[in-house]
N, C-alpha and C. Protein backbone atom coordinates (compact mmCIF):
# COMPACT_ATOMS: atom_id res chain seq x y z
N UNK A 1 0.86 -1.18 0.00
CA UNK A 1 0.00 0.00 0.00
C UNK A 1 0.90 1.23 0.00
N UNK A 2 0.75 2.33 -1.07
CA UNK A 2 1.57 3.70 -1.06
C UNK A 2 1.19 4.16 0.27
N UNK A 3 1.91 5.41 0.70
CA UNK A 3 2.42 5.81 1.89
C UNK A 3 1.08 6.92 1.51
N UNK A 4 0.63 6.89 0.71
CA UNK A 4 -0.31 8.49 0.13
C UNK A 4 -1.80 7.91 0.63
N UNK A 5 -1.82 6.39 1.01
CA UNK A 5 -3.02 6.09 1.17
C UNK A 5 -3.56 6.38 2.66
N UNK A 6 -2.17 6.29 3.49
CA UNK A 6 -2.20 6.43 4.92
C UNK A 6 -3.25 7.14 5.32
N UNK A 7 -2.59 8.57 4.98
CA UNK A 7 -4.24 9.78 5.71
C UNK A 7 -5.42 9.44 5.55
N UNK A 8 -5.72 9.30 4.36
CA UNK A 8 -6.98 9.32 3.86
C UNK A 8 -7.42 7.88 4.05
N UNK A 9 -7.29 6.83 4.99
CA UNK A 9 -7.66 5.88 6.05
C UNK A 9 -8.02 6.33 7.10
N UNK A 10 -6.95 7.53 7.27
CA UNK A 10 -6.83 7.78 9.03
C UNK A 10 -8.02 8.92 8.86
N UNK A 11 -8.36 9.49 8.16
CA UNK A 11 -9.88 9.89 7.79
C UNK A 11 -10.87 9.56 7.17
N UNK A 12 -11.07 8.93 6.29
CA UNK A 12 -11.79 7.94 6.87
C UNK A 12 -12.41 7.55 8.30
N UNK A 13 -11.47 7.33 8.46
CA UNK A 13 -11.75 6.19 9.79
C UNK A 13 -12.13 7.28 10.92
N UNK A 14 -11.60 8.15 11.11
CA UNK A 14 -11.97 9.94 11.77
C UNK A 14 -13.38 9.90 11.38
N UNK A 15 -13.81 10.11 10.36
CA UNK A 15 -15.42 10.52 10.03
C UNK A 15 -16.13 9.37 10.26
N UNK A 16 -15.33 8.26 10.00
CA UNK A 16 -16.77 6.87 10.34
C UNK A 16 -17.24 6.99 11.99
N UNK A 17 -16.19 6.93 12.73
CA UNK A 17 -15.43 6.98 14.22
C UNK A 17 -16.82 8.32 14.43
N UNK A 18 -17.33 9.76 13.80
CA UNK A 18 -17.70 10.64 14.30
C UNK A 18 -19.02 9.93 14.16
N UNK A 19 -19.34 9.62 13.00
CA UNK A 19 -20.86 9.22 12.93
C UNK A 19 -21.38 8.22 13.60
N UNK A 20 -20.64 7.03 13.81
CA UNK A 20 -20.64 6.45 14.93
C UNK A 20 -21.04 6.96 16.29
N UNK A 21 -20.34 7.56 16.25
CA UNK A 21 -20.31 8.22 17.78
C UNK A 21 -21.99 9.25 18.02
N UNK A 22 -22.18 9.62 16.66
CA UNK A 22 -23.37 10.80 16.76
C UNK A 22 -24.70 9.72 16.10
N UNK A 23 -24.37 8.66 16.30
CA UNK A 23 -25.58 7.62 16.00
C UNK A 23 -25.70 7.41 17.66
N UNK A 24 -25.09 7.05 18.35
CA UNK A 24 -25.14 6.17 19.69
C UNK A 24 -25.46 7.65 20.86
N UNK A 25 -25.00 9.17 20.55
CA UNK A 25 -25.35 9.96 21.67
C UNK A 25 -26.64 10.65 21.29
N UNK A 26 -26.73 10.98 19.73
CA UNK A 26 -27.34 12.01 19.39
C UNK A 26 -29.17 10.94 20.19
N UNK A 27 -30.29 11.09 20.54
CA UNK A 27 -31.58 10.77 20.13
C UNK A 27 -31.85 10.44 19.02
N UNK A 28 -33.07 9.27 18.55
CA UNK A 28 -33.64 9.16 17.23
C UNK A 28 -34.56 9.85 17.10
N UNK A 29 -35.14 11.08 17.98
CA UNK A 29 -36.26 11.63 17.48
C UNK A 29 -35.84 12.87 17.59
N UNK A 30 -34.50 13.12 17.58
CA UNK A 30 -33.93 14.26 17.65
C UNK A 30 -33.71 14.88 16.28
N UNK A 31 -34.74 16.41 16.03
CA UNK A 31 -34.73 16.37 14.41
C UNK A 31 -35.38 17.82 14.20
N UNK A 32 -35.27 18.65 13.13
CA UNK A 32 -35.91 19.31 12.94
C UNK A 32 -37.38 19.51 12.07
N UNK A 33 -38.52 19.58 12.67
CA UNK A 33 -40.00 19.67 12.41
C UNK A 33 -40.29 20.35 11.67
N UNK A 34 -41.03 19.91 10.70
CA UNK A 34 -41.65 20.80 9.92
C UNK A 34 -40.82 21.52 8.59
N UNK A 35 -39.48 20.94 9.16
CA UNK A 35 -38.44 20.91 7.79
C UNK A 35 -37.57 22.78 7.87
N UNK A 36 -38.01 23.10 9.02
CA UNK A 36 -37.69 24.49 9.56
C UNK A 36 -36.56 24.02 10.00
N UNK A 37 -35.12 24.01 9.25
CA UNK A 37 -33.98 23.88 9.59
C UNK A 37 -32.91 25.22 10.58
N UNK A 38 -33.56 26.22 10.89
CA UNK A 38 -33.25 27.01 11.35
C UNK A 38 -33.46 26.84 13.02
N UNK A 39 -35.09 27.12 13.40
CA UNK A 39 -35.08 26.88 14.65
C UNK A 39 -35.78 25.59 15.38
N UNK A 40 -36.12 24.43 14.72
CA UNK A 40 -36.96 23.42 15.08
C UNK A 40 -36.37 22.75 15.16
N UNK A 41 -34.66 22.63 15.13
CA UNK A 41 -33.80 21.47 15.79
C UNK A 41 -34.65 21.02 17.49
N UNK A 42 -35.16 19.83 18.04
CA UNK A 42 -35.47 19.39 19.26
C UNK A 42 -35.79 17.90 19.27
N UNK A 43 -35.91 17.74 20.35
CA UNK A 43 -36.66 16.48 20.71
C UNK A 43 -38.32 16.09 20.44
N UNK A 44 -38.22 15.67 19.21
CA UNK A 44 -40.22 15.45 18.98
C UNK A 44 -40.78 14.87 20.46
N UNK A 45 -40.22 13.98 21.53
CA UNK A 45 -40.51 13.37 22.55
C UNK A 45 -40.84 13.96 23.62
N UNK A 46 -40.18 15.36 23.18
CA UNK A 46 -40.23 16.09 24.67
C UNK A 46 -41.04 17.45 24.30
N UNK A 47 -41.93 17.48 23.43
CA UNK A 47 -43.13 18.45 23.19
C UNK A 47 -43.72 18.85 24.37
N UNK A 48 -44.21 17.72 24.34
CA UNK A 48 -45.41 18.20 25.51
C UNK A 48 -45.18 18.12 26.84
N UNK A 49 -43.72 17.96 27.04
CA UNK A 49 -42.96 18.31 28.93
C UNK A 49 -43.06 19.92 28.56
N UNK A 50 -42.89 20.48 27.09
CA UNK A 50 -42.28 21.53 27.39
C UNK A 50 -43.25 22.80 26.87
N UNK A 51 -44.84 21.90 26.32
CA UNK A 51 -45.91 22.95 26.35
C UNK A 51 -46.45 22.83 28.08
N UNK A 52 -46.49 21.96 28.59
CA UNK A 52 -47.03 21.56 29.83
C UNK A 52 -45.96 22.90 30.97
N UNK A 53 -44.78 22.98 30.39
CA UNK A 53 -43.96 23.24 31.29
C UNK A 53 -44.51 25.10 31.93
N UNK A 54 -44.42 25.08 33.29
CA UNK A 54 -45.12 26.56 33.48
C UNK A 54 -44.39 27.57 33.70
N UNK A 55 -44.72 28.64 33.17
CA UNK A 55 -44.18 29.99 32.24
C UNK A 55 -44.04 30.92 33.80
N UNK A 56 -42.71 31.25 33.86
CA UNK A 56 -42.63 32.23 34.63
C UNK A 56 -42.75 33.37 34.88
N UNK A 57 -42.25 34.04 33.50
CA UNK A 57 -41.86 35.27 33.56
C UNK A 57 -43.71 35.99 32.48
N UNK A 58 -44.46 36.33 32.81
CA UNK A 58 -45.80 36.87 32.60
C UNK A 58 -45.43 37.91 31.80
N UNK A 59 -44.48 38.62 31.97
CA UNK A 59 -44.47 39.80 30.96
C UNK A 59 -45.31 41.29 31.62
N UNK A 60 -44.98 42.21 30.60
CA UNK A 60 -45.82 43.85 30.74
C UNK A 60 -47.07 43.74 30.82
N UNK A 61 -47.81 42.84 29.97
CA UNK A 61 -49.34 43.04 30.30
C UNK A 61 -50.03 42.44 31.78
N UNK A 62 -49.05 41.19 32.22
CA UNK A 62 -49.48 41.10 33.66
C UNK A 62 -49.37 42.38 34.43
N UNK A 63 -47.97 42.90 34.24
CA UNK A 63 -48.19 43.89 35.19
C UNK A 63 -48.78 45.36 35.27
N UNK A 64 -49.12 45.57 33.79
CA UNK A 64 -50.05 46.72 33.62
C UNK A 64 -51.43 46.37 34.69
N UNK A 65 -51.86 45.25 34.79
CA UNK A 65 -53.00 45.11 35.33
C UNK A 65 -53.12 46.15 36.66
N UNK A 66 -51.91 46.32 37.74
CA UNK A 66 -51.85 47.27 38.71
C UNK A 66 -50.87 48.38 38.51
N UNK A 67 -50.43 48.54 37.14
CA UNK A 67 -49.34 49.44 37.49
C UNK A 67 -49.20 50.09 35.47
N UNK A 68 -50.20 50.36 35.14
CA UNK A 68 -50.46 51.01 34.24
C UNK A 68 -49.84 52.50 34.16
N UNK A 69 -49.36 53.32 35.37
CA UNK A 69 -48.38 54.42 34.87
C UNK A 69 -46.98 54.39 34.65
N UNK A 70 -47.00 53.40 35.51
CA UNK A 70 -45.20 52.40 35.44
C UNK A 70 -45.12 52.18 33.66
N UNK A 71 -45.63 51.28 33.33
CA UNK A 71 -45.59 50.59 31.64
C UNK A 71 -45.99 51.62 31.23
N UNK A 72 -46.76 53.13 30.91
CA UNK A 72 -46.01 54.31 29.92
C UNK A 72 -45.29 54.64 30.11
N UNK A 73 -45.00 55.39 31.57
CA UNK A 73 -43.11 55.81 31.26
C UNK A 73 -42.24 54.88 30.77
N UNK A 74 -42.36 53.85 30.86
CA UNK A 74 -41.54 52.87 30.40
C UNK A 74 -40.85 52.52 29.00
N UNK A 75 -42.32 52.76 28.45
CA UNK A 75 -42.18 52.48 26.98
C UNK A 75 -42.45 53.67 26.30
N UNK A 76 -42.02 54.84 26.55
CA UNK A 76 -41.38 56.12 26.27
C UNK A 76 -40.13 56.37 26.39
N UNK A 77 -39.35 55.14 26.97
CA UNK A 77 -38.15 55.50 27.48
C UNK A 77 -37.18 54.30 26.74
N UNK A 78 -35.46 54.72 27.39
CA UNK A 78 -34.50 53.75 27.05
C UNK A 78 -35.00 52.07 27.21
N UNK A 79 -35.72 51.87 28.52
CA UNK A 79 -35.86 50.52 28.33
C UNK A 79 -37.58 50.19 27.74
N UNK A 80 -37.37 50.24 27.03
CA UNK A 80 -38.82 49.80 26.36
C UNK A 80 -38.99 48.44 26.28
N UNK A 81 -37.66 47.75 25.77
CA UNK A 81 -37.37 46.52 25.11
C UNK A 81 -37.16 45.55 26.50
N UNK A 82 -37.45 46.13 27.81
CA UNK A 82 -36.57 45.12 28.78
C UNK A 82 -38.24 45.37 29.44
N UNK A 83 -38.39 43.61 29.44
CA UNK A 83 -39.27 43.16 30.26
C UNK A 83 -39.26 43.34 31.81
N UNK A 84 -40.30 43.75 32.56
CA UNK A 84 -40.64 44.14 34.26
C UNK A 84 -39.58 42.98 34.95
N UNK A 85 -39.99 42.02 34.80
CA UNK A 85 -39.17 40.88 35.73
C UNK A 85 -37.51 40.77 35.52
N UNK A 86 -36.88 41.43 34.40
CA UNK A 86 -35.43 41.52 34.18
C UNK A 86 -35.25 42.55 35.33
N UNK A 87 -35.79 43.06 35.77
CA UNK A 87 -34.70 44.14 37.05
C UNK A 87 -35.82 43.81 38.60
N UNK A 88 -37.38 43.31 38.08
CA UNK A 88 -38.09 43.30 39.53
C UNK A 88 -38.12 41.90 40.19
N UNK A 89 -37.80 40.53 39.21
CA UNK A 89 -37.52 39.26 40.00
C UNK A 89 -36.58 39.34 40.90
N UNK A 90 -36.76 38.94 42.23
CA UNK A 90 -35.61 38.62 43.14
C UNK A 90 -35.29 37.13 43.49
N UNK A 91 -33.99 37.87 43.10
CA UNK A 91 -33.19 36.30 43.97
C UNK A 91 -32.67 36.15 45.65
N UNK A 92 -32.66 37.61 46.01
CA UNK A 92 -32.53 37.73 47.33
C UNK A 92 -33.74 37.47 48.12
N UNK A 93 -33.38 36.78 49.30
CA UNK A 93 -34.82 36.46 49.97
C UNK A 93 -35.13 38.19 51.07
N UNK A 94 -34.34 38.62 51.37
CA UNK A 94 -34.84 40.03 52.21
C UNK A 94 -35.03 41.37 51.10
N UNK A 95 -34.70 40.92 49.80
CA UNK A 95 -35.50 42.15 48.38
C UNK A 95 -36.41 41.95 48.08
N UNK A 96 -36.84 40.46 48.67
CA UNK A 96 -38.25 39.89 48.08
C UNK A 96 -39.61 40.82 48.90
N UNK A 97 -40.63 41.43 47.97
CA UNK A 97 -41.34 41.66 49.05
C UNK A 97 -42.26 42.84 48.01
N UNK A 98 -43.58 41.75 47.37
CA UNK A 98 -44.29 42.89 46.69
C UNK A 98 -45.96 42.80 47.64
N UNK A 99 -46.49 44.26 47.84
CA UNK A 99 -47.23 43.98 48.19
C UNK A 99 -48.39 43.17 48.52
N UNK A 100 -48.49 42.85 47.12
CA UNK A 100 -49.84 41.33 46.89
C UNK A 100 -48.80 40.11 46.39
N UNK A 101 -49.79 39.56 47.62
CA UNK A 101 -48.98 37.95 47.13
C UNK A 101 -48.87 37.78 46.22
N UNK A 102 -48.36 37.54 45.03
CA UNK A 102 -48.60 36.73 43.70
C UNK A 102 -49.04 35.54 43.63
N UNK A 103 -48.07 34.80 44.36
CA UNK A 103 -47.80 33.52 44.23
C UNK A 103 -49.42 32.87 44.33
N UNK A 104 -49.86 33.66 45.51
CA UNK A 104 -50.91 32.58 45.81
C UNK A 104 -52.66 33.11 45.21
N UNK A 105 -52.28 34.65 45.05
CA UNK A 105 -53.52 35.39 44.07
C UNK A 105 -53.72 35.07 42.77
N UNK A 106 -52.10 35.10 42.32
CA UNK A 106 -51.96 34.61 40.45
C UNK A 106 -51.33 33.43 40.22
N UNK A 107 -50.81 33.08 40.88
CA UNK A 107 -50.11 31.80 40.46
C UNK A 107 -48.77 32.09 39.88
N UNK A 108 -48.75 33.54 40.70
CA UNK A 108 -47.13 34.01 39.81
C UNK A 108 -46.28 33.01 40.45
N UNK A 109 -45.14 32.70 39.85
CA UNK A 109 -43.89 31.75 40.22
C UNK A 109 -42.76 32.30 40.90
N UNK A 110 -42.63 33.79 40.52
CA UNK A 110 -41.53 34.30 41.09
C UNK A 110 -41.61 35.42 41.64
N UNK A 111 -40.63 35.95 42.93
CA UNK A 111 -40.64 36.42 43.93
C UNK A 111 -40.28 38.00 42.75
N UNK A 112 -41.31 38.78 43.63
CA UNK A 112 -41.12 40.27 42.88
C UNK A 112 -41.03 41.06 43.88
N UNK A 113 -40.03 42.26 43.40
CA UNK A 113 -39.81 43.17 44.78
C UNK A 113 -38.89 44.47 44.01
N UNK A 114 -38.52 45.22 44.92
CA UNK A 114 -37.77 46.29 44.51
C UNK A 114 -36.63 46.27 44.84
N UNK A 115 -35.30 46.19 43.69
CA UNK A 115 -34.05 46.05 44.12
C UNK A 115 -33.36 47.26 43.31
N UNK A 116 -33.02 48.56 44.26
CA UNK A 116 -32.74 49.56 44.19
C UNK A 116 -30.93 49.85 43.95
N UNK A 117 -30.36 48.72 44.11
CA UNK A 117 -29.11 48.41 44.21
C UNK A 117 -28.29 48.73 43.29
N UNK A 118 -27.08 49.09 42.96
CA UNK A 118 -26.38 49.27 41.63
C UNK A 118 -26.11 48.40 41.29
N UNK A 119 -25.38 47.18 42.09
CA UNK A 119 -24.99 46.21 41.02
C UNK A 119 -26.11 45.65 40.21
N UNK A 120 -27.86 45.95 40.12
CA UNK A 120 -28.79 45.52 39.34
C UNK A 120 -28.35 46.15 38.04
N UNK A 121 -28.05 47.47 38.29
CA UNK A 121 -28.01 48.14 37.01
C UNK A 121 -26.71 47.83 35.94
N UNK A 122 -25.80 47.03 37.42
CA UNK A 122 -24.43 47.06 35.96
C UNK A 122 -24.63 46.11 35.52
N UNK A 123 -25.41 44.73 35.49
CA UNK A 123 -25.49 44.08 35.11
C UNK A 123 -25.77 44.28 33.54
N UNK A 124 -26.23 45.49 33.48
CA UNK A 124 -26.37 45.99 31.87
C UNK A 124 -25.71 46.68 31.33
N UNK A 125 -25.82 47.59 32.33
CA UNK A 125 -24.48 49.19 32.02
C UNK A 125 -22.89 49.12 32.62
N UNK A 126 -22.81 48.36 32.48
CA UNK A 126 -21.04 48.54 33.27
C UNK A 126 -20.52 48.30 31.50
N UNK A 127 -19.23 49.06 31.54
CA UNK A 127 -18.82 48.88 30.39
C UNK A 127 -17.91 47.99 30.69
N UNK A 128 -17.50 47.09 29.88
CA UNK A 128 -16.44 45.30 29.66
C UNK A 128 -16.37 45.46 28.60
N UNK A 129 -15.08 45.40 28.49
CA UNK A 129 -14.64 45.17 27.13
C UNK A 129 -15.15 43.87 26.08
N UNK A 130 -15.87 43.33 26.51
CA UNK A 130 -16.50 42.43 25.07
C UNK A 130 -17.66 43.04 24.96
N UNK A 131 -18.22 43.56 25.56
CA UNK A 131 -19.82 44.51 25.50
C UNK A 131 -19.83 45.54 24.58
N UNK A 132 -20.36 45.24 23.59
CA UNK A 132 -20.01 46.99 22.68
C UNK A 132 -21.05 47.90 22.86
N UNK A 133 -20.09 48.96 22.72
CA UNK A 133 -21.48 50.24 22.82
C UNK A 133 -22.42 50.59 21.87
N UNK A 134 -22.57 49.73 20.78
CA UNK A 134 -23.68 50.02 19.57
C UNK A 134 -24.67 48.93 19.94
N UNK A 135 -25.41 48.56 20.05
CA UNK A 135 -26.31 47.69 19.59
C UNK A 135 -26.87 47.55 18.48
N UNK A 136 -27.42 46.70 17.74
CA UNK A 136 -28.28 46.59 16.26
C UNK A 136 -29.55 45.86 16.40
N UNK A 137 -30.77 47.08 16.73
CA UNK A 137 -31.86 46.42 16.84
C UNK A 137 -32.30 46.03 15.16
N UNK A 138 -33.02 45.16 15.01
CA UNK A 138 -33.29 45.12 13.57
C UNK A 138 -34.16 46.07 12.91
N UNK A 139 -35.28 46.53 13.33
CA UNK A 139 -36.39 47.29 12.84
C UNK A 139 -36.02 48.52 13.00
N UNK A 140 -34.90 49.21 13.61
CA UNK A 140 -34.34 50.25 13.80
C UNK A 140 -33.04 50.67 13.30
N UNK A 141 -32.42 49.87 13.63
CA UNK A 141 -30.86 50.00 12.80
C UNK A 141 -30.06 50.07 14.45
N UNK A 142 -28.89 50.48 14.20
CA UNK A 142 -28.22 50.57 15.46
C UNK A 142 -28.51 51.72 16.55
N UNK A 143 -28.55 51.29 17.60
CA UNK A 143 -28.94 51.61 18.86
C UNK A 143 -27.64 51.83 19.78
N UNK A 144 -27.27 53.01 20.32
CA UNK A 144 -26.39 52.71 21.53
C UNK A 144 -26.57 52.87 22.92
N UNK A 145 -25.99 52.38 23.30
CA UNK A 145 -26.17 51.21 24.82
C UNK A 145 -25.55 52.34 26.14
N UNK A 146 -26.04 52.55 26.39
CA UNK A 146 -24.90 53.80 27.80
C UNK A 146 -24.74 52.71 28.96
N UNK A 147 -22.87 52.96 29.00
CA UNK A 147 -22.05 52.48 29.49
C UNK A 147 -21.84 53.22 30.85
N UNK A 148 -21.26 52.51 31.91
CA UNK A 148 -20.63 53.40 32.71
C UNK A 148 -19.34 52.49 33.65
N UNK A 149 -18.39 53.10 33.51
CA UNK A 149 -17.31 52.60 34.37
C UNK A 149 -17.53 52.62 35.82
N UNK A 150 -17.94 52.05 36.38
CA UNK A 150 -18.64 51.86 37.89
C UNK A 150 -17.64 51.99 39.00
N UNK A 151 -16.45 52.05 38.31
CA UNK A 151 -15.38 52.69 39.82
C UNK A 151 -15.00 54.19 39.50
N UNK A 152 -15.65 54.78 38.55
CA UNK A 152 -15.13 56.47 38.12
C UNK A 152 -16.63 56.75 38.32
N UNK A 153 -17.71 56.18 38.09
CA UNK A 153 -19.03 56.75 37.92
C UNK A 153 -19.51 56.76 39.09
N UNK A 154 -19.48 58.04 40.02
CA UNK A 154 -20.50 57.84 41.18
C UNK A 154 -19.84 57.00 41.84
N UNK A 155 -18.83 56.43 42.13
CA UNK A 155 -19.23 55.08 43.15
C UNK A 155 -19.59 55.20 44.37
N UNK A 156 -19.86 54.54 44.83
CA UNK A 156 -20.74 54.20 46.38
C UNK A 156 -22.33 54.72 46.66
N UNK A 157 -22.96 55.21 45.42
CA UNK A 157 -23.74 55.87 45.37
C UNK A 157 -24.67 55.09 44.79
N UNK A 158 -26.01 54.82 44.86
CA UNK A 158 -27.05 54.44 44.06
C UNK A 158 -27.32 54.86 42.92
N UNK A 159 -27.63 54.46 41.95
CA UNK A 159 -27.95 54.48 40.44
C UNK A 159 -29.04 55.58 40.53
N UNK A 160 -30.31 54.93 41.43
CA UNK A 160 -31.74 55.52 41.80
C UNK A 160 -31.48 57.11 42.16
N UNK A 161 -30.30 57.22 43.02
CA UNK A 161 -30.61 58.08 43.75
C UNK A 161 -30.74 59.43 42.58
N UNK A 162 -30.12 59.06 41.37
CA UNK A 162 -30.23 60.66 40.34
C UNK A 162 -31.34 59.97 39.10
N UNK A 163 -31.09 58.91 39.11
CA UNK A 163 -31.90 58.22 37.90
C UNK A 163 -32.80 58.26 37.99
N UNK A 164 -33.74 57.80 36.86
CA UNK A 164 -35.18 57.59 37.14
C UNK A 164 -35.22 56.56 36.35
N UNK A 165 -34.98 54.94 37.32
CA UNK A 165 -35.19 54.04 35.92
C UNK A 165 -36.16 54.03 35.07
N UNK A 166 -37.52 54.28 35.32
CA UNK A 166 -38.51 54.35 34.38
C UNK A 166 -38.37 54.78 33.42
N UNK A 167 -37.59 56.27 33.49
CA UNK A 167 -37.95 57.20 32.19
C UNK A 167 -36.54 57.11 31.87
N UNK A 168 -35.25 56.27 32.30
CA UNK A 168 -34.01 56.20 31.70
C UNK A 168 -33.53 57.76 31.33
N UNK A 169 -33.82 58.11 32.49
CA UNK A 169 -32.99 59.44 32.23
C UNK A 169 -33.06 60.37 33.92
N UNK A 170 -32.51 61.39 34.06
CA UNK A 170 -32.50 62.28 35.57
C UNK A 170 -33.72 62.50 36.30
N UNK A 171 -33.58 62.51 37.21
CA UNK A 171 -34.80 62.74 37.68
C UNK A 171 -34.93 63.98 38.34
């Protein structure tokens, strides 16, 4: 056998070796539906764990129900695009604390409260160097993002105390 045949065994045998391997981990009902090769890669098996599965996050129109002047300033402002529960879910158990139960009036799932804190806010606005300051919404074109260096900006100071998150701008 020429010496030229070598590789192209040893790949071969590389690609048989992969498909192999993606026969025995991948699922057989693991596939994309409906022939929508973009986003319907899933498990056909696991449909209905995951229509069954219950929805946490309710969105603006739950909470317009009590707080209808909150959601206009809102969506007059920088954050239009950022859903209530991205800054009012808590993970702290002593931030937790909204007037009406949810849990047990609506069946809300998660703990809502007011967390006035800065590190809520850098979680968006701190500038890091892989974070760029343009954004590209699609229906708009590019958008930029206000940054702030959180050891030159204010520090030790609350975000709230000049801000007005609602209206994303001074208060």
């Amino acid at each position: 056998m020429s010496h030229a045949w070598r590789p192209v065994i040893v790949v071969i045998g590389v690609i048989v070796f992969i498909l192999g391997m993606r026969m025995i981990l991948v699922p057989g009902d693991f596939k994309a539906k409906n022939g929508d090769y973009k986003y319907q890669w899933h498990r056909v098996s696991s449909e209905e764990f995951w229509k069954n599965f219950p929805v946490k996050h309710k969105g603006r129109e739950f909470c317009k129900q009590c707080h209808p002047d909150k959601i206009e300033k809102v969506a007059d402002s920088g954050h239009k695009n950022v859903q209530c529960e991205n800054c009012h879910a808590q993970f702290n158990p002593e931030k937790k604390g909204h007037p009406i139960n949810l849990k047990e009036d609506f069946g809300y799932l998660l703990d809502i409260g007011i967390d006035r804190s800065r590190e809520l806010c850098k979680r968006c606005h701190a500038k890091l160097e892989y974070r760029p300051n343009l954004y590209f919404m699609f229906a708009k074109g590019p958008s930029t993002f206000h940054m702030i260096d959180p050891t030159k900006h204010n520090p030790g100071i609350e975000c709230v105390t000049c801000h007005d998150v609602h209206r994303t701008g001074f208060k």
